[in-house]
Protein backbone atom coordinates (compact mmCIF):
# COMPACT_ATOMS: atom_id res chain seq x y z
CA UNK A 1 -7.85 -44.41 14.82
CA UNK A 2 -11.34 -43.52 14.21
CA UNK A 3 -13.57 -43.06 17.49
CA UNK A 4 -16.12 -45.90 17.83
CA UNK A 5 -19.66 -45.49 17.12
CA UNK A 6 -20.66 -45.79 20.81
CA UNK A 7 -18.08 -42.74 21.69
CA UNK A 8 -19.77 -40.89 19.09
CA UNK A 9 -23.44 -41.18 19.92
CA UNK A 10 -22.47 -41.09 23.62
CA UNK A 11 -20.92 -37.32 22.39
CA UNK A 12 -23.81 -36.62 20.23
CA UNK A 13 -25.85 -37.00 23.07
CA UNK A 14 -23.43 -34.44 24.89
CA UNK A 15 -23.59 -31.99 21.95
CA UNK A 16 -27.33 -32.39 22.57
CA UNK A 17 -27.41 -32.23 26.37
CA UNK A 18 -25.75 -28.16 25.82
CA UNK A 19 -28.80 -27.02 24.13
CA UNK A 20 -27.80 -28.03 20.46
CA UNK A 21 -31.02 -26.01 18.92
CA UNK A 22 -29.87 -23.15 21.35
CA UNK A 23 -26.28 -22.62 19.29
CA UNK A 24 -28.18 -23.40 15.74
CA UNK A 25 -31.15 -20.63 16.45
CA UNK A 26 -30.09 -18.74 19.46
CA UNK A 27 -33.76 -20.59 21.14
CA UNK A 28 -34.47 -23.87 21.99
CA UNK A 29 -37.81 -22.72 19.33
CA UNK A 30 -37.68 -18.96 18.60
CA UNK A 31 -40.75 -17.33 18.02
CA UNK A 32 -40.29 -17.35 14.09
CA UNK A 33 -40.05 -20.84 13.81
CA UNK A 34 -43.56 -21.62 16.10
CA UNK A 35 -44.91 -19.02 13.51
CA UNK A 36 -44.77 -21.39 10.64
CA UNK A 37 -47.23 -23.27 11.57
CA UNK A 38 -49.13 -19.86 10.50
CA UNK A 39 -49.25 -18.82 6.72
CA UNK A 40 -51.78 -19.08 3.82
CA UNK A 41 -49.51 -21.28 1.69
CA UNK A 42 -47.01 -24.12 1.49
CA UNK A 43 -44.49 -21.52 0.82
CA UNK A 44 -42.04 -21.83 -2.35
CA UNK A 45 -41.20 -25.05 -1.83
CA UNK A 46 -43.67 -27.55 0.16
CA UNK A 47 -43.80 -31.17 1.46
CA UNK A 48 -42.64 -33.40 -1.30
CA UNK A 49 -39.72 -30.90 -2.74
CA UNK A 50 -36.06 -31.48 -2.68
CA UNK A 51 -35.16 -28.37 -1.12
CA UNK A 52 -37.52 -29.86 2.39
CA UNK A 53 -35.25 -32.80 2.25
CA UNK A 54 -32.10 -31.66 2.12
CA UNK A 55 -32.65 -28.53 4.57
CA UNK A 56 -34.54 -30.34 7.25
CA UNK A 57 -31.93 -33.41 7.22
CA UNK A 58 -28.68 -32.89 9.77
CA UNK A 59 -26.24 -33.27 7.04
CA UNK A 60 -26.78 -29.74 6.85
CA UNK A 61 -24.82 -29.09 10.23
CA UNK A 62 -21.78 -30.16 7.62
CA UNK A 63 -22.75 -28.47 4.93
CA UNK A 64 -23.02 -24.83 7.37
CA UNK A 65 -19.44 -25.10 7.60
CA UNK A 66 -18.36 -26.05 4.26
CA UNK A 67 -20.08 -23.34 3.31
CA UNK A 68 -18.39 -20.76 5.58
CA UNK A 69 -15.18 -22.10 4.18
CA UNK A 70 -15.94 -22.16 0.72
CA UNK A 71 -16.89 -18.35 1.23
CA UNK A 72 -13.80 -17.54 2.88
CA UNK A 73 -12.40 -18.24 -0.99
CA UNK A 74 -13.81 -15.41 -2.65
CA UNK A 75 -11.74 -11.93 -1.42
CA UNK A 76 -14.71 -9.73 -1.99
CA UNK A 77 -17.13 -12.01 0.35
CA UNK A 78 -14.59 -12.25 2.54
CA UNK A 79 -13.74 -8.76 3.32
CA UNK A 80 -17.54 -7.94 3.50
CA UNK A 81 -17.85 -10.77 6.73
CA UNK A 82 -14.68 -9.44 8.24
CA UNK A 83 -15.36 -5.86 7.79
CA UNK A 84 -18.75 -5.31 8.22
CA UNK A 85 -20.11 -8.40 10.74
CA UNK A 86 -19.32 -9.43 14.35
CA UNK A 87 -18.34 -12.80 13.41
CA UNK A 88 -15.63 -12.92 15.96
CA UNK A 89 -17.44 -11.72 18.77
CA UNK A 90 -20.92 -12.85 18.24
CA UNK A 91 -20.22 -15.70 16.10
CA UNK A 92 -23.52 -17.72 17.42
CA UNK A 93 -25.70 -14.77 16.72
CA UNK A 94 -24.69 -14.86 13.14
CA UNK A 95 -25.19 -18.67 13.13
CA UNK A 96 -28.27 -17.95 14.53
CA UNK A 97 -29.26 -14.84 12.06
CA UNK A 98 -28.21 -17.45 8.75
CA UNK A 99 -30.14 -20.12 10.58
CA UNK A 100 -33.16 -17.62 10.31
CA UNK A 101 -32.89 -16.72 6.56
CA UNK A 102 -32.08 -20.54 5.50
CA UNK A 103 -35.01 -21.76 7.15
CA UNK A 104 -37.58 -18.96 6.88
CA UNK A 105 -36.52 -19.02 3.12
CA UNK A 106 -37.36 -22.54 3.27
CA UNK A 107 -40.48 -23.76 5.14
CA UNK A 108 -42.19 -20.56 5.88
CA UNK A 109 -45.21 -19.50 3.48
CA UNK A 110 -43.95 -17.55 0.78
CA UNK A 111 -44.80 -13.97 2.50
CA UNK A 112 -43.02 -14.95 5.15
CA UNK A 113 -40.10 -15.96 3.07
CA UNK A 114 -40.20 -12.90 0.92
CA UNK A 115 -40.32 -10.48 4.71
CA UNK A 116 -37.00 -12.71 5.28
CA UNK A 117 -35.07 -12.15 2.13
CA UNK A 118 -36.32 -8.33 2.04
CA UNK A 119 -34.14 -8.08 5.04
CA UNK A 120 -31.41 -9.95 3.93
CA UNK A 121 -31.33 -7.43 1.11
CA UNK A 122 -31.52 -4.53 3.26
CA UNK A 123 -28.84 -5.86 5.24
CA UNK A 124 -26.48 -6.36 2.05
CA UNK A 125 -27.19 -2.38 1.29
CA UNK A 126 -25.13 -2.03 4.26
CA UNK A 127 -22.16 -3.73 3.69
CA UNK A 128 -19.40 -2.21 0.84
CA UNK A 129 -16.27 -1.63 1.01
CA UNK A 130 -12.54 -2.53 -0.57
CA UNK A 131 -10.50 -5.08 -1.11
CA UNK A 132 -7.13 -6.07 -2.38
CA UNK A 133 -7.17 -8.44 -5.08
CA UNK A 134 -3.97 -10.64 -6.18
CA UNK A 135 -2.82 -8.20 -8.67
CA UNK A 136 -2.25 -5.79 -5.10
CA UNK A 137 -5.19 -3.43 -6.83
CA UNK A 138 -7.90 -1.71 -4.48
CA UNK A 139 -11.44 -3.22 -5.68
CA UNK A 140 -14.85 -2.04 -4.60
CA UNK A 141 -17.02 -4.31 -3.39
CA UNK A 142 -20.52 -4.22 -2.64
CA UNK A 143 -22.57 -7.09 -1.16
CA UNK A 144 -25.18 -6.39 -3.62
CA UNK A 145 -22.91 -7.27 -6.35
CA UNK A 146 -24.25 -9.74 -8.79
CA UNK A 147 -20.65 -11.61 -8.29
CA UNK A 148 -20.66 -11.87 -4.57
CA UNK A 149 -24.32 -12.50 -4.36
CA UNK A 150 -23.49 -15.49 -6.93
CA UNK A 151 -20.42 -16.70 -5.49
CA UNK A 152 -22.26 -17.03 -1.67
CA UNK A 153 -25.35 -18.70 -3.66
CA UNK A 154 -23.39 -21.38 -5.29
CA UNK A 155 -21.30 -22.14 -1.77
CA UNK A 156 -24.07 -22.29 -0.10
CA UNK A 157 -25.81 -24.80 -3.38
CA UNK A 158 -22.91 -26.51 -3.69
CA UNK A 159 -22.06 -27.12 0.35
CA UNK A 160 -25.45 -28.43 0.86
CA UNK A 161 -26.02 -30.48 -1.77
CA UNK A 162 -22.53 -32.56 -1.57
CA UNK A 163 -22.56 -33.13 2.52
CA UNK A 164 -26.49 -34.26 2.03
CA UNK A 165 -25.24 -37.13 -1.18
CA UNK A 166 -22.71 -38.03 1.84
CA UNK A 167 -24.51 -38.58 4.88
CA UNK A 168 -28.41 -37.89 3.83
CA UNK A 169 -31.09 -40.02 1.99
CA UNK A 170 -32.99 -39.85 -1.44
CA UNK A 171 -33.66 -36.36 -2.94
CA UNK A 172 -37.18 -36.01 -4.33
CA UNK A 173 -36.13 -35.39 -8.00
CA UNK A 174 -32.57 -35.81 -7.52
CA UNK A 175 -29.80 -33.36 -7.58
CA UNK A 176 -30.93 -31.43 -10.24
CA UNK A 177 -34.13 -30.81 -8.54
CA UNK A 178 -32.77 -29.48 -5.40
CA UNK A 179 -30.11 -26.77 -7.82
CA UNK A 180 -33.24 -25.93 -9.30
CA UNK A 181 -35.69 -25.73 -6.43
CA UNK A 182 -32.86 -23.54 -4.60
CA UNK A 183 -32.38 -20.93 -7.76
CA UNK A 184 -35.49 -19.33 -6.03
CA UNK A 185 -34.06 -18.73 -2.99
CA UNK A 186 -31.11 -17.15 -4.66
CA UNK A 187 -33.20 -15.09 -6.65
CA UNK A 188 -35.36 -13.85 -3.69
CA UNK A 189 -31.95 -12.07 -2.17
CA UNK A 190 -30.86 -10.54 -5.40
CA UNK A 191 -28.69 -13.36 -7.56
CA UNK A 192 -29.01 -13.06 -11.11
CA UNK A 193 -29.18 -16.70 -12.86
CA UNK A 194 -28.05 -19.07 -10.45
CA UNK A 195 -27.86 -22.12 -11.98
CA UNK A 196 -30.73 -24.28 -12.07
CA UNK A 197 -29.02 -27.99 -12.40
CA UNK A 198 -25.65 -29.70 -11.50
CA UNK A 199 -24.39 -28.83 -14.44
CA UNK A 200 -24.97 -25.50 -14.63
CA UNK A 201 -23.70 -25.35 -10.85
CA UNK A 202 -20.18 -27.00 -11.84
CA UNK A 203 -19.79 -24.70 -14.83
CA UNK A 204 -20.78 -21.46 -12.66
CA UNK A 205 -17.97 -22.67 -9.39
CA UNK A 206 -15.51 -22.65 -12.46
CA UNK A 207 -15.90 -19.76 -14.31
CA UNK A 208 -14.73 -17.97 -10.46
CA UNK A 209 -11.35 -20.18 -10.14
CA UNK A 210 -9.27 -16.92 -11.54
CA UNK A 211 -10.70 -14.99 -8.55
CA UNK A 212 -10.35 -17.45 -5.91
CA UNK A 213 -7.03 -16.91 -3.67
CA UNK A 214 -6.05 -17.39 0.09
CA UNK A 215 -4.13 -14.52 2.77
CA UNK A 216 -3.69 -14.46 6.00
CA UNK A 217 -7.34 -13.14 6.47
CA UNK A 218 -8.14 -16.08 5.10
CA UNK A 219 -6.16 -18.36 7.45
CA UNK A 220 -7.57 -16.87 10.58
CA UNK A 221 -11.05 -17.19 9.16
CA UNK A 222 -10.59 -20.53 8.38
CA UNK A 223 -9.06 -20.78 11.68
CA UNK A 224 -11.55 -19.49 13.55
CA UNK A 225 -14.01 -21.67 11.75
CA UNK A 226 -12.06 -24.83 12.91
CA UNK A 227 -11.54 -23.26 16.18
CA UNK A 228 -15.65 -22.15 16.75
CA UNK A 229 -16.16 -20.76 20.41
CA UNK A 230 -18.27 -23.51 21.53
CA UNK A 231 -19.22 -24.62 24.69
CA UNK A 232 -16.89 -27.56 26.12
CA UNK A 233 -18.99 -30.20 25.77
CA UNK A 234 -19.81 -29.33 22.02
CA UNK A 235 -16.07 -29.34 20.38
CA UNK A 236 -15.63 -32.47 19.62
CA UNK A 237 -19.05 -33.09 18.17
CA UNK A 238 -17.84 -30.01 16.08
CA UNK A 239 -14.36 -31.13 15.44
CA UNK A 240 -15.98 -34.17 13.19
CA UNK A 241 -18.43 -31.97 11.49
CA UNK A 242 -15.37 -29.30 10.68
CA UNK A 243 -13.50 -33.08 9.39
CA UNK A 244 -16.41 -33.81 7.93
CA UNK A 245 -16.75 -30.74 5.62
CA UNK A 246 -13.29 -30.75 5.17
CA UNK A 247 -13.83 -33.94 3.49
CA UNK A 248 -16.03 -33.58 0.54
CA UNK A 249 -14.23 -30.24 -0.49
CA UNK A 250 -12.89 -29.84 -3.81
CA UNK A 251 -8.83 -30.63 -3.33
CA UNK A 252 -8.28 -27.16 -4.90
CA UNK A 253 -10.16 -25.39 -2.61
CA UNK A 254 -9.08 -27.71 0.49
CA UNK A 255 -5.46 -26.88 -0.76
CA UNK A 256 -6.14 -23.19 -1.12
CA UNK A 257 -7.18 -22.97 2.08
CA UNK A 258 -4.52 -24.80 4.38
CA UNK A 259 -6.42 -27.81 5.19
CA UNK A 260 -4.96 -31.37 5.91
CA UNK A 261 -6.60 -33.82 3.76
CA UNK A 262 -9.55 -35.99 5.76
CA UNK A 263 -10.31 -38.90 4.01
CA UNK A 264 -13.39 -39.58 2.93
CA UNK A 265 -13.50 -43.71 3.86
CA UNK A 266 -12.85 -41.91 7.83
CA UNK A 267 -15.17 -39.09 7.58
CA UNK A 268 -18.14 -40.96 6.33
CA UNK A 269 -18.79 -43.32 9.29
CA UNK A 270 -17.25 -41.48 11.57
CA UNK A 271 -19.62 -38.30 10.93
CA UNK A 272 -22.86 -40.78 9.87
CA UNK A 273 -22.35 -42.14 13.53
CA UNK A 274 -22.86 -38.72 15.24
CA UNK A 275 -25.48 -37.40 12.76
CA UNK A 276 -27.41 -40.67 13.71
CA UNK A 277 -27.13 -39.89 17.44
CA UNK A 278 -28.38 -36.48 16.75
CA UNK A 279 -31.36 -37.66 14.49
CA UNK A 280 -32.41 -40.23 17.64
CA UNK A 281 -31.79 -37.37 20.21
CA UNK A 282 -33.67 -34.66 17.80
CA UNK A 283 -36.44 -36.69 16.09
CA UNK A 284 -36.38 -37.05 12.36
CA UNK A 285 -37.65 -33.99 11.22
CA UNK A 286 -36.66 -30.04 12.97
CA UNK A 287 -38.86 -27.94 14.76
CA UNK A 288 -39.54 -25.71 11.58
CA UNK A 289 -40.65 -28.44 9.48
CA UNK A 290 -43.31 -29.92 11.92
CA UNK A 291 -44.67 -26.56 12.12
CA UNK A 292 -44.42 -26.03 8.43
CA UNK A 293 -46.41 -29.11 7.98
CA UNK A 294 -48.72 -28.16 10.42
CA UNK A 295 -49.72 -25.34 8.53
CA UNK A 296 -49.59 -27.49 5.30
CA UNK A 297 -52.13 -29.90 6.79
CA UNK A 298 -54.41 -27.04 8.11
CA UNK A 299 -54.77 -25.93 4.21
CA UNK A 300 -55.47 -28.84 2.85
């Protein structure tokens, strides 16, 4: 049975009460974000563009974690988180450090946004190694390779876009807007043609089903996705956004990875309800777009 809508904003509002921004950012408003209000421009993006609507809506809390799952897909992105970053013991800091880059990338002004994805890329220098692919062949992998950069690009696209159609409103210019508006961002970290329209996004998560598999790395990733170390008071909040993203996965990729099918006619209302506790515990718009707008409004 699906909890009621006053057990779910009564555990929104305990989600909130542990510091939600805290396990999103690492601060209840980091320094970086109270610098957006600073800038000389309205960034890549600006007031107005799809990519402000979908990343400062709380549908992206589902979309995070669809994301890390669609990732976990790929065996070349997938060796480069377990080998080369402390997911397991400082998951929240890498929450936090993806938090950064997402919204930096964003609603900062575009120098800030280019400083941002200049350390992503130095970051990705950093990280090569091998892998074993299905045919039991060693593969290099870099995390500057064209294929990975793509692959993480399109989860994170893809993720974002499909939890938002679910649980957030209109998208200035519609979906095709948002895959465009987004290329840039891939571009700015190294991604060579990412697609620019649904279409092209469909046609791209395709062409990378022959590469796709699952292990047993992959079954304690995804298991220690489901399994986050939150605090108490979060999990269950959590447990509905993990359903949640579960949810609007693509059955091949939900089978692939060992996960139970959530249907969608439970997932929708049960996950709107906490997203709309959030959204009246959190206001309607993050901390990093007020300040974005502040600087906006200072230009004009």
């Amino acid at each position: 049975m699906a909890p009621t809508p006053d057990r779910l904003v009564d555990g929104a509002r305990a989600f909130v009460s542990t510091r939600f921004r805290q396990i999103v950012s690492g601060e209840s408003e980091p320094a970086w974000v109270t610098a957006m209000s600073e800038g000389d421009d309205a960034g890549y993006f600006g007031p107005g563009s799809a990519a402000w609507a979908v990343h400062g809506s709380l549908p992206t809390l589902v979309g995070g974690v669809r994301a890390l799952l669609m990732q976990t897909l790929h065996p070349g992105a997938l060796a480069g988180v377990v080998e080369h970053s402390a997911f397991e013991t400082d998951a929240l800091g890498r929450l936090a450090r993806t938090t950064q880059w997402l919204t930096v990338t964003t609603f900062g002004d575009t120098a800030s946004a280019d400083r941002e994805c200049a350390r992503v890329r130095g970051i990705h220098r950093r990280v090569k190694g091998d892998y074993i692919d299905s045919a039991g062949d060693s593969v290099p992998y870099t995390a500057t390779d064209p294929d990975l950069l793509r692959w993480v690009h399109l989860a994170f696209t893809d993720s974002f876009l499909s939890t938002h159609q679910v649980w957030g409103g209109p998208i200035p210019g519609g979906p095709d807007a948002y895959v465009r508006e987004w290329a840039k961002a891939g571009e700015l970290v190294g991604v060579d043609g990412p697609p620019r329209s649904v279409a092209e996004l469909t046609e791209q998560l395709e062409s990378y089903r022959p590469i796709l598999r699952s292990d047993q790395t992959t079954a304690n990733t995804v298991r220690f996705i489901r399994d986050a170390p939150l605090p108490t008071a979060s999990r269950p909040a959590y447990a509905l956004l993990f359903a949640g993203a579960v949810s609007t996965l693509d059955s091949r990729d939900r089978a692939l990875l060992g996960l139970p099918v959530v249907p969608r006619v439970v997932a929708k209302p049960a996950v709107g309800s906490l997203l709309g506790g959030l959204r009246l515990a959190l206001g309607n718009q993050p901390p990093s777009q007020r300040r974005a707008t502040q600087r906006v409004e200072r230009l004009a």
